[in-house]
C-alpha atoms as a PDB file:
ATOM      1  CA  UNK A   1     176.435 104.552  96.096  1.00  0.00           C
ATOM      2  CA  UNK A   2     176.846 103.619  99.889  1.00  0.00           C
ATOM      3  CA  UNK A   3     174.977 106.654 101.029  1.00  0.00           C
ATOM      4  CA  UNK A   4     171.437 106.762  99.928  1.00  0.00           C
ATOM      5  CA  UNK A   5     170.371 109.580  98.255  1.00  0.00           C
ATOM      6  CA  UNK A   6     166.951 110.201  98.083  1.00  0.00           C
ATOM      7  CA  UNK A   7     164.486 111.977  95.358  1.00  0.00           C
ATOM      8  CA  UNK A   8     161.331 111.014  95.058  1.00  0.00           C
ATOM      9  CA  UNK A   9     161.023 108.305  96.823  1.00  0.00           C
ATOM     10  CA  UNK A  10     164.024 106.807  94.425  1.00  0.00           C
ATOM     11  CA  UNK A  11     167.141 105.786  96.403  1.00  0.00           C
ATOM     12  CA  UNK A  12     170.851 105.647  95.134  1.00  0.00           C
ATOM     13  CA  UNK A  13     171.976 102.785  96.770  1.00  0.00           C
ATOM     14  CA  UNK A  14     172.476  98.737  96.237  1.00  0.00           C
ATOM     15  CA  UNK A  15     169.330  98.528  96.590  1.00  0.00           C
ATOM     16  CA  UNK A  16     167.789 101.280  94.637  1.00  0.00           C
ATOM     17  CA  UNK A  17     169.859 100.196  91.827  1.00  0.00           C
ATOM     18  CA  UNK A  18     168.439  96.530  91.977  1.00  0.00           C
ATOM     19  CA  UNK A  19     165.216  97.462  91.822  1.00  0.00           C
ATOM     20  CA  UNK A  20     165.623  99.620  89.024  1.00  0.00           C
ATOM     21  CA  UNK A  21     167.315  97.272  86.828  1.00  0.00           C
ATOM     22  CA  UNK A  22     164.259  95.142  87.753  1.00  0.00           C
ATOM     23  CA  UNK A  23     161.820  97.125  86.955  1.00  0.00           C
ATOM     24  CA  UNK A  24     163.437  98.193  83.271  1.00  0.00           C
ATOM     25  CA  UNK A  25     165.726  95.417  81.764  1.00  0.00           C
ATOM     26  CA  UNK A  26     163.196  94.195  79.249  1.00  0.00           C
ATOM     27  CA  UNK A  27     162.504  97.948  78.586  1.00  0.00           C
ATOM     28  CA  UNK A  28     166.629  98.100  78.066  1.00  0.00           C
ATOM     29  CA  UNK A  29     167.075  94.953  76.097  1.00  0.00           C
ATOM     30  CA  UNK A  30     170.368  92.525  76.689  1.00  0.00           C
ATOM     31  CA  UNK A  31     173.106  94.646  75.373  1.00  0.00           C
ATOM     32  CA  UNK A  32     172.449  98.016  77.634  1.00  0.00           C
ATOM     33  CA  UNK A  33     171.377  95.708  80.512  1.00  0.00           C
ATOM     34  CA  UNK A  34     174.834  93.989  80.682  1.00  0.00           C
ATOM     35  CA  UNK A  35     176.359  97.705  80.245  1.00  0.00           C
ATOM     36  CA  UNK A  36     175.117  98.914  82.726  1.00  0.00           C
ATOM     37  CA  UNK A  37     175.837  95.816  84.856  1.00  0.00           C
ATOM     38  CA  UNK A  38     179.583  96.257  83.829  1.00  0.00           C
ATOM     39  CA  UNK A  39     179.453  99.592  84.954  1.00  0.00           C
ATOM     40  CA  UNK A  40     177.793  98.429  88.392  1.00  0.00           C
ATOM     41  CA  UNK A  41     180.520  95.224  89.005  1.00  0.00           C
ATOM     42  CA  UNK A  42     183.967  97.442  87.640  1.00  0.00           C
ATOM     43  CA  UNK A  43     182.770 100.306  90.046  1.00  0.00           C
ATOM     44  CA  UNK A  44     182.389  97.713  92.794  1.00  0.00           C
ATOM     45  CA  UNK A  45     185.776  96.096  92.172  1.00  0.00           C
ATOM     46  CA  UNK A  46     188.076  97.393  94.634  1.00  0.00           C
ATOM     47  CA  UNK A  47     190.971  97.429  92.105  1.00  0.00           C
ATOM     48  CA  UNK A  48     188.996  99.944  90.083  1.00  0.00           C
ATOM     49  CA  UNK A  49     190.650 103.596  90.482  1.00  0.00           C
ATOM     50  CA  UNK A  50     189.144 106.307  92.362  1.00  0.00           C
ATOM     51  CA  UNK A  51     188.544 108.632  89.452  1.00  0.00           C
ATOM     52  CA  UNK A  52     186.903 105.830  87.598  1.00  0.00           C
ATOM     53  CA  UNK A  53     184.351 105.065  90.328  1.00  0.00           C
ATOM     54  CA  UNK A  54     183.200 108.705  90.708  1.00  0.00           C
ATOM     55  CA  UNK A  55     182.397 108.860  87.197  1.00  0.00           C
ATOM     56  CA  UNK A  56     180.543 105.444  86.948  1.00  0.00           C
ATOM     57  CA  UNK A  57     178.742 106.755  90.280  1.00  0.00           C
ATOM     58  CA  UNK A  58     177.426 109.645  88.431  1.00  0.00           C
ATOM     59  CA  UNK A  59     176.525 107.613  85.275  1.00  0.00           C
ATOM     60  CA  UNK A  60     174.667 105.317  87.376  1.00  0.00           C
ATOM     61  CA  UNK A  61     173.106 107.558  89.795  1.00  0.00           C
ATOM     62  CA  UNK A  62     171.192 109.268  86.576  1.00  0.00           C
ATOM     63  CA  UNK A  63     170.128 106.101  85.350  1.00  0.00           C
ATOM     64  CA  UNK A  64     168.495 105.485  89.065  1.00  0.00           C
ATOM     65  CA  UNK A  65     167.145 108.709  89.683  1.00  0.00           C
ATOM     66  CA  UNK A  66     163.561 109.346  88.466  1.00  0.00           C
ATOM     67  CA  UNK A  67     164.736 113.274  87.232  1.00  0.00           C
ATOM     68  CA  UNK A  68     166.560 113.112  83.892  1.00  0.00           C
ATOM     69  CA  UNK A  69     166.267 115.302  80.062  1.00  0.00           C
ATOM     70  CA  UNK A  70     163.476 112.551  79.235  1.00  0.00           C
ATOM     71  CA  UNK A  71     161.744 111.098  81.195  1.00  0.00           C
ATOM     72  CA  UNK A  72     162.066 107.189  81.299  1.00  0.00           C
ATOM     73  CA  UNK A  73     158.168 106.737  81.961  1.00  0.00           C
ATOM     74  CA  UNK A  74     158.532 107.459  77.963  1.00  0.00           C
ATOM     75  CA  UNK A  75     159.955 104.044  77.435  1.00  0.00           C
ATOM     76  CA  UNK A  76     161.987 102.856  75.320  1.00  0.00           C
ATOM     77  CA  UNK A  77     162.191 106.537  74.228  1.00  0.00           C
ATOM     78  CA  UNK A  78     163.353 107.853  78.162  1.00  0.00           C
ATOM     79  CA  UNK A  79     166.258 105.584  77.934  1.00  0.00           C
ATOM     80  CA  UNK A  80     168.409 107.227  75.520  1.00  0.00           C
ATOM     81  CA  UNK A  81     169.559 109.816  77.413  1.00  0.00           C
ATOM     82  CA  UNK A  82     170.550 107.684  80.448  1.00  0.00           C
ATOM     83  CA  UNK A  83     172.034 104.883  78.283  1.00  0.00           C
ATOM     84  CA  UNK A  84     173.695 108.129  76.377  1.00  0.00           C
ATOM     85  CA  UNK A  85     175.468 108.706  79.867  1.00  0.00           C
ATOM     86  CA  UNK A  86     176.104 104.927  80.634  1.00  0.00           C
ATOM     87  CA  UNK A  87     177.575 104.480  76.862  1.00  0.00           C
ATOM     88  CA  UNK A  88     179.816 107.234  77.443  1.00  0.00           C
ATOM     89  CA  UNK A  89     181.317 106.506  80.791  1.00  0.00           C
ATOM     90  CA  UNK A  90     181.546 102.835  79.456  1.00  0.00           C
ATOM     91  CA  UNK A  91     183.943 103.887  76.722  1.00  0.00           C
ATOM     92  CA  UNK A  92     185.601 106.148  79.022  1.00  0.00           C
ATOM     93  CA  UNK A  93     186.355 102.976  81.562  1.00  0.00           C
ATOM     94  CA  UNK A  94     186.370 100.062  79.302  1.00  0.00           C
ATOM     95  CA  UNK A  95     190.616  99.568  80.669  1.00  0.00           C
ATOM     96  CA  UNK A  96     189.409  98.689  83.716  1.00  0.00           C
ATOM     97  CA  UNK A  97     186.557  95.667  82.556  1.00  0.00           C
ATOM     98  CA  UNK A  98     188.584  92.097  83.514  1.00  0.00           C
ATOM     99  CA  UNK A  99     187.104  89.052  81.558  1.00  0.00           C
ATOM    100  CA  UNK A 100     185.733  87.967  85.009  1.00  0.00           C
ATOM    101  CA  UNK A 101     183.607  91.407  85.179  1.00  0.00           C
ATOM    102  CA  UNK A 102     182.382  91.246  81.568  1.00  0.00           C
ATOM    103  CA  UNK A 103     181.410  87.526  81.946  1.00  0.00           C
ATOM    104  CA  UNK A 104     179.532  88.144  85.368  1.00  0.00           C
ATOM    105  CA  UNK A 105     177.453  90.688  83.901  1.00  0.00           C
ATOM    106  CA  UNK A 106     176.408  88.585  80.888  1.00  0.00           C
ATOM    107  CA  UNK A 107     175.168  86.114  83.298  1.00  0.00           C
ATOM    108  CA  UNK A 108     173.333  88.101  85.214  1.00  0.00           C
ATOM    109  CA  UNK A 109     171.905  90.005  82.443  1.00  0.00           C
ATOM    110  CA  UNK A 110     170.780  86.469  81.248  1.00  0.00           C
ATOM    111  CA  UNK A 111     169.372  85.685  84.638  1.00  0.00           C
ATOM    112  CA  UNK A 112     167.472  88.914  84.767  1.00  0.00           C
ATOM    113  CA  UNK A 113     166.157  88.322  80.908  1.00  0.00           C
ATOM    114  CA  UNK A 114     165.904  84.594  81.419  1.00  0.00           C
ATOM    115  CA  UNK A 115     167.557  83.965  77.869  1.00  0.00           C
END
């Protein structure tokens, strides 16, 4: 995710990713929302392995990019297939979550759901 790649006028980036989650999380509910905040803060842990941040890179990048097998304009519906790809990169990286990393993602997915 530090170069931008672009589709659509969607952007892979910091950024990009933000505003996604912004413009979804009540569309993904708490429990996906902090997934795929886990994903985001264990690939940006610089203790995470190099194999493990490629494949939470991909798994991220579909769930940014507008292009996907449904489309998410089909809410809640357009979801499954990028929380499909997030649930199975989750499992495939869970190792690598610290207590710290599971417990910042709660509370941010709080903050972003106001709970």
């Amino acid at each position: 995710m530090g170069t931008p790649l672009r589709k659509d006028n969607a952007k892979v980036d910091r950024r990009g990713f933000w505003q996604k989650i912004g413009n979804v999380a009540s569309h993904l509910g708490g429990a996906a929302l902090e997934q795929v905040l886990t994903l985001y803060y264990v690939w940006a842990a610089k203790e995470t392995p190099w194999r493990s941040k490629v494949m939470i890179a991909a798994a991220l990048a579909y769930f940014v990019l507008p292009f996907d097998a449904i489309p998410d304009f089909f809410a809640p519906l357009g979801f499954t297939d990028d929380l499909a790809v997030i649930g199975v990169v989750y499992t495939q990286i869970k190792s690598h979550i610290s207590n710290a990393i599971r417990l910042r993602a709660r509370s941010k997915a709080d903050e972003i759901l106001r709970r």
